[in-house]
Protein backbone atom coordinates (compact mmCIF):
# COMPACT_ATOMS: atom_id res chain seq x y z
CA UNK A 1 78.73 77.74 81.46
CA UNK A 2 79.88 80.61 83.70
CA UNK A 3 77.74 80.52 87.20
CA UNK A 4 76.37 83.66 88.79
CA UNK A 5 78.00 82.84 91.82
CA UNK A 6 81.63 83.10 89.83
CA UNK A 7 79.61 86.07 88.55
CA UNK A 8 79.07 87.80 90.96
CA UNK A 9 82.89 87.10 93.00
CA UNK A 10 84.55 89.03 89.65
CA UNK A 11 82.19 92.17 90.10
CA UNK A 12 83.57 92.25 93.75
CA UNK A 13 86.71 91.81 92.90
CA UNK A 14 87.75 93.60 89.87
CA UNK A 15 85.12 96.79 90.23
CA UNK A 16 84.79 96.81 93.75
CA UNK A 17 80.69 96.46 94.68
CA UNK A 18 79.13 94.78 97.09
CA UNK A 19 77.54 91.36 97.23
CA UNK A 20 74.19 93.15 96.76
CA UNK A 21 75.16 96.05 94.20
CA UNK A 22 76.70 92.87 92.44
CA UNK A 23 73.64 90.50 92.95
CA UNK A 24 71.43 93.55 91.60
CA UNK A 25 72.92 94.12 89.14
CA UNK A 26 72.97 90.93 88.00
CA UNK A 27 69.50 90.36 87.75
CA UNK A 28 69.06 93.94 86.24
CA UNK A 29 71.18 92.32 83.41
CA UNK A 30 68.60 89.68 82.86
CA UNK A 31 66.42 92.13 82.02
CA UNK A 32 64.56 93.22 85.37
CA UNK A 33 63.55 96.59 86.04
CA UNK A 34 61.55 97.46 88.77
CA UNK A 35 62.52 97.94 92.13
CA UNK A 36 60.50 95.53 94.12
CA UNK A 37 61.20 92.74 91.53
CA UNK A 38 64.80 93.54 91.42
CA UNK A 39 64.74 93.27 95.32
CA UNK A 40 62.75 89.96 94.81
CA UNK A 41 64.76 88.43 92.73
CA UNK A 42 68.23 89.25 94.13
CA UNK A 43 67.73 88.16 97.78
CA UNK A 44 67.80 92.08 99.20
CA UNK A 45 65.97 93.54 101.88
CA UNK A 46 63.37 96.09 99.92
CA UNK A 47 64.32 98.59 102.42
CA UNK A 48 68.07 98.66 101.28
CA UNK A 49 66.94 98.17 97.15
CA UNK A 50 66.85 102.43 96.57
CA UNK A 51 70.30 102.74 98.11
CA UNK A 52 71.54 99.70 96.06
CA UNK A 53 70.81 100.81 92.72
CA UNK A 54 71.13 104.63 93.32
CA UNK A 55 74.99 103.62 93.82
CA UNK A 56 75.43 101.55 90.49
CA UNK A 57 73.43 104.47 88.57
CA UNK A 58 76.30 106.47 90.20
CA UNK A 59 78.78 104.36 89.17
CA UNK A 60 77.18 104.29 85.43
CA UNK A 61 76.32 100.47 85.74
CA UNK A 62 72.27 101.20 85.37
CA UNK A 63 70.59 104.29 84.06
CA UNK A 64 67.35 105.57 85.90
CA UNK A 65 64.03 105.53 83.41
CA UNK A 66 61.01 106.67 85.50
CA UNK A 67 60.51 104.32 88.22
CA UNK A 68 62.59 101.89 86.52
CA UNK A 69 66.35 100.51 86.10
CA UNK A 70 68.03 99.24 83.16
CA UNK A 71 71.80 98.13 82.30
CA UNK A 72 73.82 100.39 80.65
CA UNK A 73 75.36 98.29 77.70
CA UNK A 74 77.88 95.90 79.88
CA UNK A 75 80.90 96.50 77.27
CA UNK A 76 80.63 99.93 77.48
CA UNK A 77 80.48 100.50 80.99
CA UNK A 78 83.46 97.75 81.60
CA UNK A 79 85.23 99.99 79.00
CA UNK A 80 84.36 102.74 80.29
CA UNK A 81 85.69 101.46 83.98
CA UNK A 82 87.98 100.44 82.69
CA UNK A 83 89.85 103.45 81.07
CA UNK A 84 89.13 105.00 84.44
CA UNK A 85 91.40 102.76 86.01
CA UNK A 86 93.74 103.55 84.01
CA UNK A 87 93.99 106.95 84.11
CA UNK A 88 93.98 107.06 87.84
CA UNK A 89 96.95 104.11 87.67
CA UNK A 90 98.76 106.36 85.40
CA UNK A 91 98.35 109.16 87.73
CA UNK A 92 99.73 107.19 90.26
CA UNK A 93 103.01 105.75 88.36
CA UNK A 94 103.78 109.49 88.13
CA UNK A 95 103.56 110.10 91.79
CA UNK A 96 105.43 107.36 92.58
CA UNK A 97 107.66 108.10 90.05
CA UNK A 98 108.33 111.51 91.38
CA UNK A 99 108.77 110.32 94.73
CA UNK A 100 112.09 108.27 93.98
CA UNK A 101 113.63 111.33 92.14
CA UNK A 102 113.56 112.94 95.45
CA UNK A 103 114.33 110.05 97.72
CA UNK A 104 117.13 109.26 95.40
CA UNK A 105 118.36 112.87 96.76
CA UNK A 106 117.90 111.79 99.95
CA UNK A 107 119.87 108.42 99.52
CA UNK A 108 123.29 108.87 101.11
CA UNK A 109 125.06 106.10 98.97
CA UNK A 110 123.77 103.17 96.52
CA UNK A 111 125.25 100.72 94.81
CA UNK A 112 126.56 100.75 91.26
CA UNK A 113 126.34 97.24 91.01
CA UNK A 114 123.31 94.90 92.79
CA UNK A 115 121.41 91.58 92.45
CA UNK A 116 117.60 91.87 93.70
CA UNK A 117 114.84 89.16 93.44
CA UNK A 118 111.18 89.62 92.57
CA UNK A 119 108.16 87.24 92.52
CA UNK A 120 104.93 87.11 89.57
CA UNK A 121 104.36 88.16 86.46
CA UNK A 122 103.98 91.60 87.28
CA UNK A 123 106.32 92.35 89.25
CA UNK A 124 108.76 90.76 86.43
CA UNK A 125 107.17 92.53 83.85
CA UNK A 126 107.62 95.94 85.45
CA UNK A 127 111.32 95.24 86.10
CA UNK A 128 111.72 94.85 82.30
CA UNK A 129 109.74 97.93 81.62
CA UNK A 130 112.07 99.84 84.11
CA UNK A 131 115.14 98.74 82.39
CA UNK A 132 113.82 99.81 78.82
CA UNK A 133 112.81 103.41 79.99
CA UNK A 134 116.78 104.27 80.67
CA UNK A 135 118.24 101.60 77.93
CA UNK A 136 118.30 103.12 74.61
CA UNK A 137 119.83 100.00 72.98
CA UNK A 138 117.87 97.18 71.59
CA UNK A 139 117.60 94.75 74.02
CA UNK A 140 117.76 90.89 73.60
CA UNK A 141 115.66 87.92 74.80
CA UNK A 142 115.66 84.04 75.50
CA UNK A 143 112.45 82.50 75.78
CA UNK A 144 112.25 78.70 77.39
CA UNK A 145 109.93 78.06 79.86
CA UNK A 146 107.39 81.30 79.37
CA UNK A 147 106.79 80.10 75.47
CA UNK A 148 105.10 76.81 77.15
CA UNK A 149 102.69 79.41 78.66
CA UNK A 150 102.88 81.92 75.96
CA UNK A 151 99.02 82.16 74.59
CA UNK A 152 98.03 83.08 78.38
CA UNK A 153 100.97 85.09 79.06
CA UNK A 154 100.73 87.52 76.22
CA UNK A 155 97.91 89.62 77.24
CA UNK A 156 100.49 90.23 80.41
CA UNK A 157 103.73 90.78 77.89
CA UNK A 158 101.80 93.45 75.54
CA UNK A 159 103.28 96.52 77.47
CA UNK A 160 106.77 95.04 77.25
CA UNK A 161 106.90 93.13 73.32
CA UNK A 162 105.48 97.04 72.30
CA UNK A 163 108.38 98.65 73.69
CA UNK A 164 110.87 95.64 72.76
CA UNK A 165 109.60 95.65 69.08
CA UNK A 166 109.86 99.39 68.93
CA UNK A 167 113.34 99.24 69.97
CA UNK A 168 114.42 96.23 67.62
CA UNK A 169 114.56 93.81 69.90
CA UNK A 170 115.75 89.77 69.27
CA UNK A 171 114.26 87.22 70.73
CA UNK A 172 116.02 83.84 70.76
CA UNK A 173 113.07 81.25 71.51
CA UNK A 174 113.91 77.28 71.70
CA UNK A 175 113.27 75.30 68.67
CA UNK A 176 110.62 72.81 70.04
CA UNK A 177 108.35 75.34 71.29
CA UNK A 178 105.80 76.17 68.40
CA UNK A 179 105.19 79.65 68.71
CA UNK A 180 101.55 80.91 67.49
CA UNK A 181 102.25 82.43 63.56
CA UNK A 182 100.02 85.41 64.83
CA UNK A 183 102.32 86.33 67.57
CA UNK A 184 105.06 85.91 64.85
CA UNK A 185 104.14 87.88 62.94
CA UNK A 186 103.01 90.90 65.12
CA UNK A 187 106.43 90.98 66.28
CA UNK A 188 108.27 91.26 63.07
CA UNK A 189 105.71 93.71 62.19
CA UNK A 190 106.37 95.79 65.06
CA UNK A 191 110.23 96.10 64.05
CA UNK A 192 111.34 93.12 66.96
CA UNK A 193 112.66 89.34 65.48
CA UNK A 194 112.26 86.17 66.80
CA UNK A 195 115.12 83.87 66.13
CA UNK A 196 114.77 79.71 66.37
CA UNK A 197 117.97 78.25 68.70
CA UNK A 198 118.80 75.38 70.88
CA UNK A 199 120.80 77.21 72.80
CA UNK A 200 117.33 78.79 74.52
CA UNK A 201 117.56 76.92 77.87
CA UNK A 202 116.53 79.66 79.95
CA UNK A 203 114.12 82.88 80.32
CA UNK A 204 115.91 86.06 80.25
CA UNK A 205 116.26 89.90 78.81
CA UNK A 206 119.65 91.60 78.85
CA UNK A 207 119.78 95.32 77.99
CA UNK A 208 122.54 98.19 79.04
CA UNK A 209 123.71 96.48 82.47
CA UNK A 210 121.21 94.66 83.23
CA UNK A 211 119.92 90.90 82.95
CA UNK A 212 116.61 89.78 84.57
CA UNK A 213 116.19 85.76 84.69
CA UNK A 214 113.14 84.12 85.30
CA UNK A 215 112.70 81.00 86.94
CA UNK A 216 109.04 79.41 86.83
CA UNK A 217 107.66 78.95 90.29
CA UNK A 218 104.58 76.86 91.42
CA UNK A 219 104.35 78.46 95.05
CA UNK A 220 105.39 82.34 94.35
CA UNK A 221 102.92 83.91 91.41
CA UNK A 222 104.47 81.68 88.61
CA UNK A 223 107.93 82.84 88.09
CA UNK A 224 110.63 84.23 90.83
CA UNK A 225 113.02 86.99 88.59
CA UNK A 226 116.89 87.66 89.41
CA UNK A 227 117.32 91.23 88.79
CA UNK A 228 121.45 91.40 88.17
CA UNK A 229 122.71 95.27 87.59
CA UNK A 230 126.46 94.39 86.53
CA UNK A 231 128.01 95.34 83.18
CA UNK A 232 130.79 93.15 82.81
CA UNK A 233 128.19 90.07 83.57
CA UNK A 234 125.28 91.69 80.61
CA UNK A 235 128.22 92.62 78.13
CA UNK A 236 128.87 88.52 78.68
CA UNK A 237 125.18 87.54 77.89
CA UNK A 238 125.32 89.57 75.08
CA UNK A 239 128.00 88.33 73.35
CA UNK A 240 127.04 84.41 73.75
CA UNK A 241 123.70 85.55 72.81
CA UNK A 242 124.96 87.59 69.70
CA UNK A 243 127.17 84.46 68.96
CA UNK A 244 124.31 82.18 68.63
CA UNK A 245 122.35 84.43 66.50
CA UNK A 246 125.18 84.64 64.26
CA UNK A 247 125.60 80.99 63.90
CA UNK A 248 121.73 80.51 63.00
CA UNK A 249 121.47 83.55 60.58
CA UNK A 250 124.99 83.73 59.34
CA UNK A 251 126.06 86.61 60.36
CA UNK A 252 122.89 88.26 59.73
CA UNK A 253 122.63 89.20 63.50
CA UNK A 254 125.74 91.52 64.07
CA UNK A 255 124.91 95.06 64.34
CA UNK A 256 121.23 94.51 66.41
């Protein structure tokens, strides 16, 4: 059973509050209204209770009846956040977006060719996401170590398995790892194909010039990923990767 302590640290952390605007509004949940009881039963000075809950009708966590304060229905308010977030993330992306078209007029010289590193999920993701925006060709995946931890990673790969599915994509997966039917299935739905191989021995996406490797990491957010920009070294993935498919579908993997 989920404590209200644990509670209570995940409305600080993902929306923000305070301990008391999270304590409060806790105990508004369990169906308390009044002020004075609220106050009560949440640990909080009465003389601070108005300015507590005036700030989580303001934020559209409570709604004022009278002299009285009720939840708003939790899933639509979390939604509601939610959305919020990101809208004001998207906003954001753009900005920064913008900002490396005109530093990259600013940039006296860069290389053609480059090898980066990045640590966690995210950061991996987004490096994958980046090389899809300016790849128009189907890219191609090996999945080893990530399909271990696939059921809690997928929430994370969404974004990316959209935008590989839409373009085609292949993913070579190793043959022991049972992959869940429902991701399956989703995939191949979504235009993408997952392939059964041996040869799977290591996480990776090629596409265009690029290849991104992951490399699962207990100390540095779960995986460390080797960003390498060189086309002679992706057309070279490519082809072994092609070559496998060919030898499990017969031939039924040339052209993707």
């Amino acid at each position: 059973m989920i404590s209200p302590e644990y509670v209570e640290a995940e409305l600080r952390r993902l929306l923000g509050l305070s301990s008391y605007e999270a304590r409060a509004y806790i105990v508004a949940l369990q169906g308390v209204r009044k002020p004075r009881d609220i106050a009560r039963e949440s640990n909080i000075p009465h003389q601070r209770i108005y300015d507590v809950l005036r700030r989580l009708v303001d934020r559209g966590l409570l709604t004022r009846v009278g002299d009285e304060y009720l939840a708003v229905s939790p899933a639509e308010a979390m939604a509601r956040i939610a959305q919020r977030m990101l809208v004001e993330a998207g906003k954001r992306a753009r900005e920064i977006e913008s900002l490396g078209s005109y530093l990259e007029g600013l940039a006296r010289e860069t290389p053609d060719e480059y090898i980066v590193t990045l640590a966690g999920v995210e950061e991996s993701i987004a490096a994958a996401l980046s090389v899809l925006e300016r790849c128009g060709e189907p890219p191609m995946f090996m999945v080893y170590k990530a399909a271990e931890r696939l059921r809690d990673l997928y929430p994370h790969l969404r974004p990316l398995m959209g935008k590989a599915m839409a373009r085609g994509a292949t993913v070579l997966v190793y043959e022991a790892i049972n992959v869940p039917r429902e991701v399956v299935e989703e995939f191949e739905r979504g235009g993408g194909r997952i392939v059964k191989a041996r040869e799977a021995i290591v996480d990776l996406m090629v596409a265009c010039d690029t290849v991104i490797i992951g490399v699962p990491s207990a100390r540095i957010n779960g995986v460390v990923s080797v960003v390498i920009k060189n086309s002679r070294f992706a057309q070279g993935i490519k082809e072994r990767l092609r070559e496998a498919i060919d030898r499990i579908t017969g031939g039924l993997g040339r052209g993707r």
